[in-house]
Protein backbone atom coordinates (compact mmCIF):
# COMPACT_ATOMS: atom_id res chain seq x y z
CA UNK A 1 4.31 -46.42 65.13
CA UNK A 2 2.51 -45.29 61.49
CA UNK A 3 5.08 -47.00 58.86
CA UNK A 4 4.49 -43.44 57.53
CA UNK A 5 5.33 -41.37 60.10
CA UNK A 6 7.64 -38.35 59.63
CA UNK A 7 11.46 -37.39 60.31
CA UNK A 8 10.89 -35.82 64.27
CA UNK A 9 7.77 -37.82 64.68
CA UNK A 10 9.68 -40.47 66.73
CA UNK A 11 10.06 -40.36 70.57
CA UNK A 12 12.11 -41.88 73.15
CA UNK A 13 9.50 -44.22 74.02
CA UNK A 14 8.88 -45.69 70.60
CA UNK A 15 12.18 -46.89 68.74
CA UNK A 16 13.06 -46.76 65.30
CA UNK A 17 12.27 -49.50 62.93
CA UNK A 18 15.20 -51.10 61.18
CA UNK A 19 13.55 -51.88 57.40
CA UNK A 20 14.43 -54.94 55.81
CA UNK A 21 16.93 -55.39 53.47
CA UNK A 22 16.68 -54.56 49.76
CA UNK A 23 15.40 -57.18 47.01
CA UNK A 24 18.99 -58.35 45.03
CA UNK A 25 17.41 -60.41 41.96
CA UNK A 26 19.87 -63.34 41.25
CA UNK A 27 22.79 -62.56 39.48
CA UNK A 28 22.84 -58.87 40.77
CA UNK A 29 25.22 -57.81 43.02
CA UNK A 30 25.06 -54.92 45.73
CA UNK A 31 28.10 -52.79 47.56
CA UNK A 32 28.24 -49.37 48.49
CA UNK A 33 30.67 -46.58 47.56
CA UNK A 34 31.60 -43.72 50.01
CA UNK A 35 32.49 -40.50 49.24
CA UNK A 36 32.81 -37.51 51.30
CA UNK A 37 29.16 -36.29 52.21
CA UNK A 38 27.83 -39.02 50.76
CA UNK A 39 26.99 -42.87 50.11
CA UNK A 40 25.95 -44.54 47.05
CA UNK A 41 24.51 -47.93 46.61
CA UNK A 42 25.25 -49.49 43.09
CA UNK A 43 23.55 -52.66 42.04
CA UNK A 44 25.68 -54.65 38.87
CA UNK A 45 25.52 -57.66 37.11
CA UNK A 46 28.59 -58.94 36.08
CA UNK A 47 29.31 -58.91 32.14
CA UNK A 48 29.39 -61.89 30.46
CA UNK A 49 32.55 -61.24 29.23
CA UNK A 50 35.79 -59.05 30.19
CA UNK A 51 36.75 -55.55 28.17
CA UNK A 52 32.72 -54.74 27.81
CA UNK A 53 32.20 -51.51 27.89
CA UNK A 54 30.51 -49.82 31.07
CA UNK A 55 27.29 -48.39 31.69
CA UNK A 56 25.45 -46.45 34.56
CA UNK A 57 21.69 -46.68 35.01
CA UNK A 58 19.60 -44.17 37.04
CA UNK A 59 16.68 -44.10 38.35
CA UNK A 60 13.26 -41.43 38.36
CA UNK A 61 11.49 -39.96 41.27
CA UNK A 62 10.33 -42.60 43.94
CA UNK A 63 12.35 -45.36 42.34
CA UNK A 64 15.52 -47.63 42.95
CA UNK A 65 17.72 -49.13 40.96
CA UNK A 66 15.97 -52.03 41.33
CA UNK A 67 13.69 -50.75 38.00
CA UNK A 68 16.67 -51.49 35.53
CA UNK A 69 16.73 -55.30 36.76
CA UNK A 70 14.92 -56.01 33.75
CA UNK A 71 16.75 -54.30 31.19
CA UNK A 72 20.26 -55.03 32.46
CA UNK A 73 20.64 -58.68 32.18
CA UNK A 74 19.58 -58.13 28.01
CA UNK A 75 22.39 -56.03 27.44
CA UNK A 76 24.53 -58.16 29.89
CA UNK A 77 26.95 -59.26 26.87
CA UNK A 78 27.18 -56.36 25.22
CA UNK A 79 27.93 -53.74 28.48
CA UNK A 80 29.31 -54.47 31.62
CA UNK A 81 26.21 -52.65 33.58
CA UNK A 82 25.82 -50.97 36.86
CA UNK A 83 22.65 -49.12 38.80
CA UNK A 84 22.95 -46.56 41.07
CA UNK A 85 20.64 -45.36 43.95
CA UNK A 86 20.63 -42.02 44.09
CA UNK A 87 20.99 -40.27 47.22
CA UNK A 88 17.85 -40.78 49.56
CA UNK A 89 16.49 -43.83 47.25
CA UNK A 90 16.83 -47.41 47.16
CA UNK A 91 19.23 -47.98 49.63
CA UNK A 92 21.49 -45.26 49.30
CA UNK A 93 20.92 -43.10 52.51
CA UNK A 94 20.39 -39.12 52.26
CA UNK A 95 23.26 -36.68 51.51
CA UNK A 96 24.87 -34.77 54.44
CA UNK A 97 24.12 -31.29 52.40
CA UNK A 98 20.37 -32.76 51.89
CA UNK A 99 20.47 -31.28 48.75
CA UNK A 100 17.97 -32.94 46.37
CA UNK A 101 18.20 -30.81 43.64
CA UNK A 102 18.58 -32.20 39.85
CA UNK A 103 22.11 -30.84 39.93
CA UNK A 104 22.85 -32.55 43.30
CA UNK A 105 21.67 -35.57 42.08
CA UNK A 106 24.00 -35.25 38.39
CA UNK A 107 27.15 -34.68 40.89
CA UNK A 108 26.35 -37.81 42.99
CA UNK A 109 26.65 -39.24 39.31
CA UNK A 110 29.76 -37.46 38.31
CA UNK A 111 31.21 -38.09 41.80
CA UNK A 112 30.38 -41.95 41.27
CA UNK A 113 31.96 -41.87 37.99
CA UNK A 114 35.42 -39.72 38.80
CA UNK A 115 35.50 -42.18 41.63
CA UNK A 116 35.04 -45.61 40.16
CA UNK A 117 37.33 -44.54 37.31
CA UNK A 118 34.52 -46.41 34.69
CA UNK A 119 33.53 -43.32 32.97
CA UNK A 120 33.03 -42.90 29.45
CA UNK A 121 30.39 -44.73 30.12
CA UNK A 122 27.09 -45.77 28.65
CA UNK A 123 24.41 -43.85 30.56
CA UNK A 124 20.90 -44.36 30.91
CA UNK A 125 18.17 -42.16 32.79
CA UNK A 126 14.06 -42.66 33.58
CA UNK A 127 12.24 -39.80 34.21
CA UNK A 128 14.04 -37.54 37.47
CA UNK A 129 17.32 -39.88 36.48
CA UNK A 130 16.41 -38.27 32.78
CA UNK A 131 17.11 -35.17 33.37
CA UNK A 132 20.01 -35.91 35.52
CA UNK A 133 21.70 -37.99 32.80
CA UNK A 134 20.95 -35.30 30.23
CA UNK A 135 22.78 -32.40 33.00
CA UNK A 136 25.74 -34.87 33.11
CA UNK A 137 26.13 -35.44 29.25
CA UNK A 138 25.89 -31.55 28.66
CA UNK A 139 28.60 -30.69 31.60
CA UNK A 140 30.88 -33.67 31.49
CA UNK A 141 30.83 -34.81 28.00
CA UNK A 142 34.10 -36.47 28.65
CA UNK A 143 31.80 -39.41 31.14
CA UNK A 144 29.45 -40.20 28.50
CA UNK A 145 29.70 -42.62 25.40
CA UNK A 146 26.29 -42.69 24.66
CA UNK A 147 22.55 -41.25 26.64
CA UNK A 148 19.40 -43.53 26.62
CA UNK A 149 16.24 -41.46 28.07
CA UNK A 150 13.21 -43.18 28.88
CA UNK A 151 10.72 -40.74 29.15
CA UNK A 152 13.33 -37.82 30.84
CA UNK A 153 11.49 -35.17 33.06
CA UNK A 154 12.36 -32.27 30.88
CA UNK A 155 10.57 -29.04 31.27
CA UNK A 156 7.12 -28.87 29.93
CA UNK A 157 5.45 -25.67 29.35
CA UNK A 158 1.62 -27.46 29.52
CA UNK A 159 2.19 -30.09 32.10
CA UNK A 160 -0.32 -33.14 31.85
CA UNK A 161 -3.14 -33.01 34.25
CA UNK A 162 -2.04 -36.44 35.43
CA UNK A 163 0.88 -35.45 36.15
CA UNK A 164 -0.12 -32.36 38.61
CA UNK A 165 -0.62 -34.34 41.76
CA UNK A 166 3.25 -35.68 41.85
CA UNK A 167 4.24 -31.95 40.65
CA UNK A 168 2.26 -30.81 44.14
CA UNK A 169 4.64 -32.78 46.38
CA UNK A 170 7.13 -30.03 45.61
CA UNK A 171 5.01 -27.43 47.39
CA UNK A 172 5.79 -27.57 51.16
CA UNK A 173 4.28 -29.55 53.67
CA UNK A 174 1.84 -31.36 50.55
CA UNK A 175 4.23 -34.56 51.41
CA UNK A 176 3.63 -34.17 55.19
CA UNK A 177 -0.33 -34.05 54.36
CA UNK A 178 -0.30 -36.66 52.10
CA UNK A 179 1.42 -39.36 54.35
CA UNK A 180 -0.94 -38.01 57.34
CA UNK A 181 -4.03 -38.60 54.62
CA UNK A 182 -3.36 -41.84 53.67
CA UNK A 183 -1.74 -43.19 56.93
CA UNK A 184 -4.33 -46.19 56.57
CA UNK A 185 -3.37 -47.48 53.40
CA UNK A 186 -2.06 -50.92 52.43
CA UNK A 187 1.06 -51.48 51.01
CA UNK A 188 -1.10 -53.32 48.59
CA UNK A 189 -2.96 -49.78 47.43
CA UNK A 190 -0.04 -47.85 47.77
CA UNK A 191 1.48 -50.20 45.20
CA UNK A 192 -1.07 -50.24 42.63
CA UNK A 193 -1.56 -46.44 42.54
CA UNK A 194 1.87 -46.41 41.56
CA UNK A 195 1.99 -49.14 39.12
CA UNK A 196 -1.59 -47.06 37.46
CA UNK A 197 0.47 -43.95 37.54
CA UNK A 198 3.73 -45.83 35.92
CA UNK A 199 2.69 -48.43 33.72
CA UNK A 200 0.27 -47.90 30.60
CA UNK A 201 -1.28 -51.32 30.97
CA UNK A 202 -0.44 -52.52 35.12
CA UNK A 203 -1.58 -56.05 34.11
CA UNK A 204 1.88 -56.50 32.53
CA UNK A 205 3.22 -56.56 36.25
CA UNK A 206 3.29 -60.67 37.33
CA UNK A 207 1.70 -62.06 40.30
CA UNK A 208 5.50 -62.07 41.14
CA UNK A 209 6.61 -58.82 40.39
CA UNK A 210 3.28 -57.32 42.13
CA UNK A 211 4.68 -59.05 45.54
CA UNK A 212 7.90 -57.21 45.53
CA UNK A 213 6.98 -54.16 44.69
CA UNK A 214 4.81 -54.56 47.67
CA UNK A 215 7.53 -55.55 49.33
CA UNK A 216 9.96 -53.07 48.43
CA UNK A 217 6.91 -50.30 49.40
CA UNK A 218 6.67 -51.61 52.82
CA UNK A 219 10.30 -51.14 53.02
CA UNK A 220 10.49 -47.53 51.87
CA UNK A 221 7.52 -46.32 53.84
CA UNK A 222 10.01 -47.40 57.25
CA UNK A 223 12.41 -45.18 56.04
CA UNK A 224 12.32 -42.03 58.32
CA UNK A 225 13.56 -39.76 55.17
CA UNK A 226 11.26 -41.61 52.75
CA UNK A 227 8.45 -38.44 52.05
CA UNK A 228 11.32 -35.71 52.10
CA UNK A 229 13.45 -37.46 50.07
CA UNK A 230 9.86 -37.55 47.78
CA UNK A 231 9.31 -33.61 48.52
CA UNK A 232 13.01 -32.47 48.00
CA UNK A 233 13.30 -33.96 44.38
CA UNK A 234 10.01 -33.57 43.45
CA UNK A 235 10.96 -29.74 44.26
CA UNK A 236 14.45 -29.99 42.81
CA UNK A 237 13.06 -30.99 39.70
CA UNK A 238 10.10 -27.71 39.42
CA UNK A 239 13.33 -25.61 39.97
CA UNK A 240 15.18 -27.19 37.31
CA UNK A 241 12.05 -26.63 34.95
CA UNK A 242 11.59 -23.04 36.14
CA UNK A 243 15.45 -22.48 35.85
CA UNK A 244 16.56 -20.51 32.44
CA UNK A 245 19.89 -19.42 30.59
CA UNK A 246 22.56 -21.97 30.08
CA UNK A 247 21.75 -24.15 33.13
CA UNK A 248 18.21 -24.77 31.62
CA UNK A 249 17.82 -28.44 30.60
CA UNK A 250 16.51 -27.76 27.22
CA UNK A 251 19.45 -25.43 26.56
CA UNK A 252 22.21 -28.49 28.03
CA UNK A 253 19.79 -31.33 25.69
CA UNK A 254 21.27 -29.06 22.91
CA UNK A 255 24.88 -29.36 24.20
CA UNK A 256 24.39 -33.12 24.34
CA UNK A 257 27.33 -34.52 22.40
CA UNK A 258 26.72 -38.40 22.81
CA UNK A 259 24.45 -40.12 20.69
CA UNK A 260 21.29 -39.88 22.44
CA UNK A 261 18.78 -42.99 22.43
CA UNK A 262 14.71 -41.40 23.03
CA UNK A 263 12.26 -43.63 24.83
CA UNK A 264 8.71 -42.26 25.03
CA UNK A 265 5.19 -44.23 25.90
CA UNK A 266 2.00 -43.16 24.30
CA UNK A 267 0.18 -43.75 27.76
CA UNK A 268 2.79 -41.60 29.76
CA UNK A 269 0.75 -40.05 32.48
CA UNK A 270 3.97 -38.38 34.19
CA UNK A 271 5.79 -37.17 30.60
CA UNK A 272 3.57 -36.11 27.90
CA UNK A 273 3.79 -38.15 24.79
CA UNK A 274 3.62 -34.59 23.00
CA UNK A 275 7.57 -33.85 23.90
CA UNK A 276 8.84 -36.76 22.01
CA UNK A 277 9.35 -34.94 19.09
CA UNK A 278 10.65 -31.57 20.80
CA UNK A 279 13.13 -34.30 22.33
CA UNK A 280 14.61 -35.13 19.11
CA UNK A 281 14.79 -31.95 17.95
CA UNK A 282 16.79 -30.98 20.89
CA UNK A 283 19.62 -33.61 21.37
CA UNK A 284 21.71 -32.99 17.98
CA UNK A 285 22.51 -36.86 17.49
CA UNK A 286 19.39 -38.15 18.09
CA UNK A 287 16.97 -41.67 17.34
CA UNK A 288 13.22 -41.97 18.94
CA UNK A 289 11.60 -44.82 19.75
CA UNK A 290 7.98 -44.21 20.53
CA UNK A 291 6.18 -46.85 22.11
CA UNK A 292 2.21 -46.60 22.15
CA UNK A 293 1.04 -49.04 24.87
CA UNK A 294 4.14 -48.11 26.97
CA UNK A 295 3.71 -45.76 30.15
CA UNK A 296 6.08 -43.60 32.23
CA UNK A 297 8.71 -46.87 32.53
CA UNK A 298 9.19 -48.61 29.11
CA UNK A 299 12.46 -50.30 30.54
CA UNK A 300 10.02 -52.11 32.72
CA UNK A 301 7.13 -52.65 30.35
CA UNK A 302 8.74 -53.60 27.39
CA UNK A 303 12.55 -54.13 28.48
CA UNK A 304 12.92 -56.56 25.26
CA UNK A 305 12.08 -53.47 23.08
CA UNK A 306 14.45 -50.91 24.82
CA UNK A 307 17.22 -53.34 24.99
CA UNK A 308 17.12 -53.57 20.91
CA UNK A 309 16.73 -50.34 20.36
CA UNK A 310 19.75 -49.84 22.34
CA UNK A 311 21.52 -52.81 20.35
CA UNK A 312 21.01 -50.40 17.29
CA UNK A 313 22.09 -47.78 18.82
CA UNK A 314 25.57 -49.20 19.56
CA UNK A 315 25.99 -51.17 16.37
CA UNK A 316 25.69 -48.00 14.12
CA UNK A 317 28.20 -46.76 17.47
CA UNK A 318 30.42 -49.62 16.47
CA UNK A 319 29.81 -49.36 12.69
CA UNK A 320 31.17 -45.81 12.61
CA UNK A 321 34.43 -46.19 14.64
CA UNK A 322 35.12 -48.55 12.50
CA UNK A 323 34.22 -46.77 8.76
């Protein structure tokens, strides 16, 4: 069987691959949290000391939480941190409503939150898991202590050209073409298409880091939900761009209450460098960090520089409780 065959493309004669398990970098730990309708797989790292406060991580389109293992052993002693998969990614299966949408993904959040008990918390969102984390800060306020966005999909009115191909997977059966397209790919090619897409300089990835991502790509491609997982956020996320009134995500970026931390890379070919500033406008309590030589995952690229910028963040967080 194609490792990137389609849900219904499987027959009696040919079973189902079971994929390997996930990567868990050392020191991380992995469970899973049910809920009614739905299971979550959160990734932590135990705090380096008790009474930290918590925070949430969450992934983009396509990713896991496996792309805040770099930040989230930085801020290790100063939050006690956890990553989620969202529904249909990293390990976390699909939802039993199969809704993909940017608001099913924000409850999954919520419902991880109300659940665990941990909220406020310290949130953070990449990309898709932007604009999730900034529909959870405008709705339940009372969850978030603070909102770090690196490079949040938030409606664009001039989309980058770049960025048109991943837009297309939302249109239906472009997913189902493109698997059937590039059937003969490597995991090797698949992976550094990606990384070019992600990264503004893909030479920053280690001989190391290259060989599980590869890894982790063969894994997702024997996933029989993998492309409509892909398709039904990729389309969740045009509807939430197309979507107006109060429920728009510019209009809830303006309800934001939390302090909001701004991440943006100058050689973003997913998020336009050009909505940085509209960004800070937007969220009332705002700070930008604009990174030049970063891409679409700065928390990857330049996890050293996030995780400061976050320090600051909480230390003028700190600095006021206490004035």
């Amino acid at each position: 069987m194609s490792s990137t065959e389609l849900p219904g493309a499987l027959t009696a004669a040919v079973p189902p691959v079971t994929p390997p398990p996930v990567r868990v970098a050392e020191g991380e730990e992995l469970r899973q949290v049910t809920l009614p309708g739905l299971t979550l797989t959160v990734r932590s790292r135990p705090a380096e000391r008790e009474g930290l406060e918590p925070a949430l991580y969450v992934h983009g389109l396509g990713g896991s939480s496996q792309n805040w293992s770099d930040l989230m052993p930085l801020l290790a002693d100063v939050v006690d941190g956890e990553a989620v998969d969202l529904p249909g990614f990293g390990d976390s299966p699909p939802p039993d409503d199969g809704n993909y949408s940017v608001t099913g993904h924000a409850r999954a959040v919520i419902r991880l939150l109300d659940a665990s008990g941990r909220g406020p918390v310290h949130l953070f969102g990449n990309s898709m898991g932007g604009a999730v984390a900034t529909r959870v800060a405008a709705v339940r306020p009372d969850l978030v202590r603070t909102l770090s966005l690196v490079s949040p999909a938030l409606p664009e009115l001039r989309v980058q050209r770049t960025a048109v191909p991943t837009g297309l997977l939302a249109v239906p059966g472009v997913a189902q073409l493109f698997a059937r397209l590039t059937k003969d790919w490597t995991p090797e090619q698949r992976t550094r298409g990606v990384l070019g897409l992600c990264y503004g300089d893909p030479r920053r990835v280690s001989p190391e880091g290259f060989a599980h991502a590869v890894q982790e790509m063969e894994r997702r491609l024997q996933l029989p939900y993998f492309w409509d997982a892909m398709a039904r956020s990729a389309r969740g996320i045009v509807d939430a761009y197309t979507l107006g009134g109060q429920h728009g995500l510019w209009r809830q970026a303006e309800r934001v209450l939390a302090p909001t931390l701004l991440v943006y890379g100058g050689r973003d070919l997913l998020v336009s460098y050009r909505m940085a500033q509209k960004a800070a406008r937007a969220f009332r309590d705002s700070r930008l960090l604009t990174l030049p030589e970063a891409g679409h995952v700065a928390m990857m690229e330049y996890p050293d520089t996030v995780a400061a910028a976050f320090r600051d963040l909480l230390a003028d967080q700190d600095s006021n409780s206490g004035s």
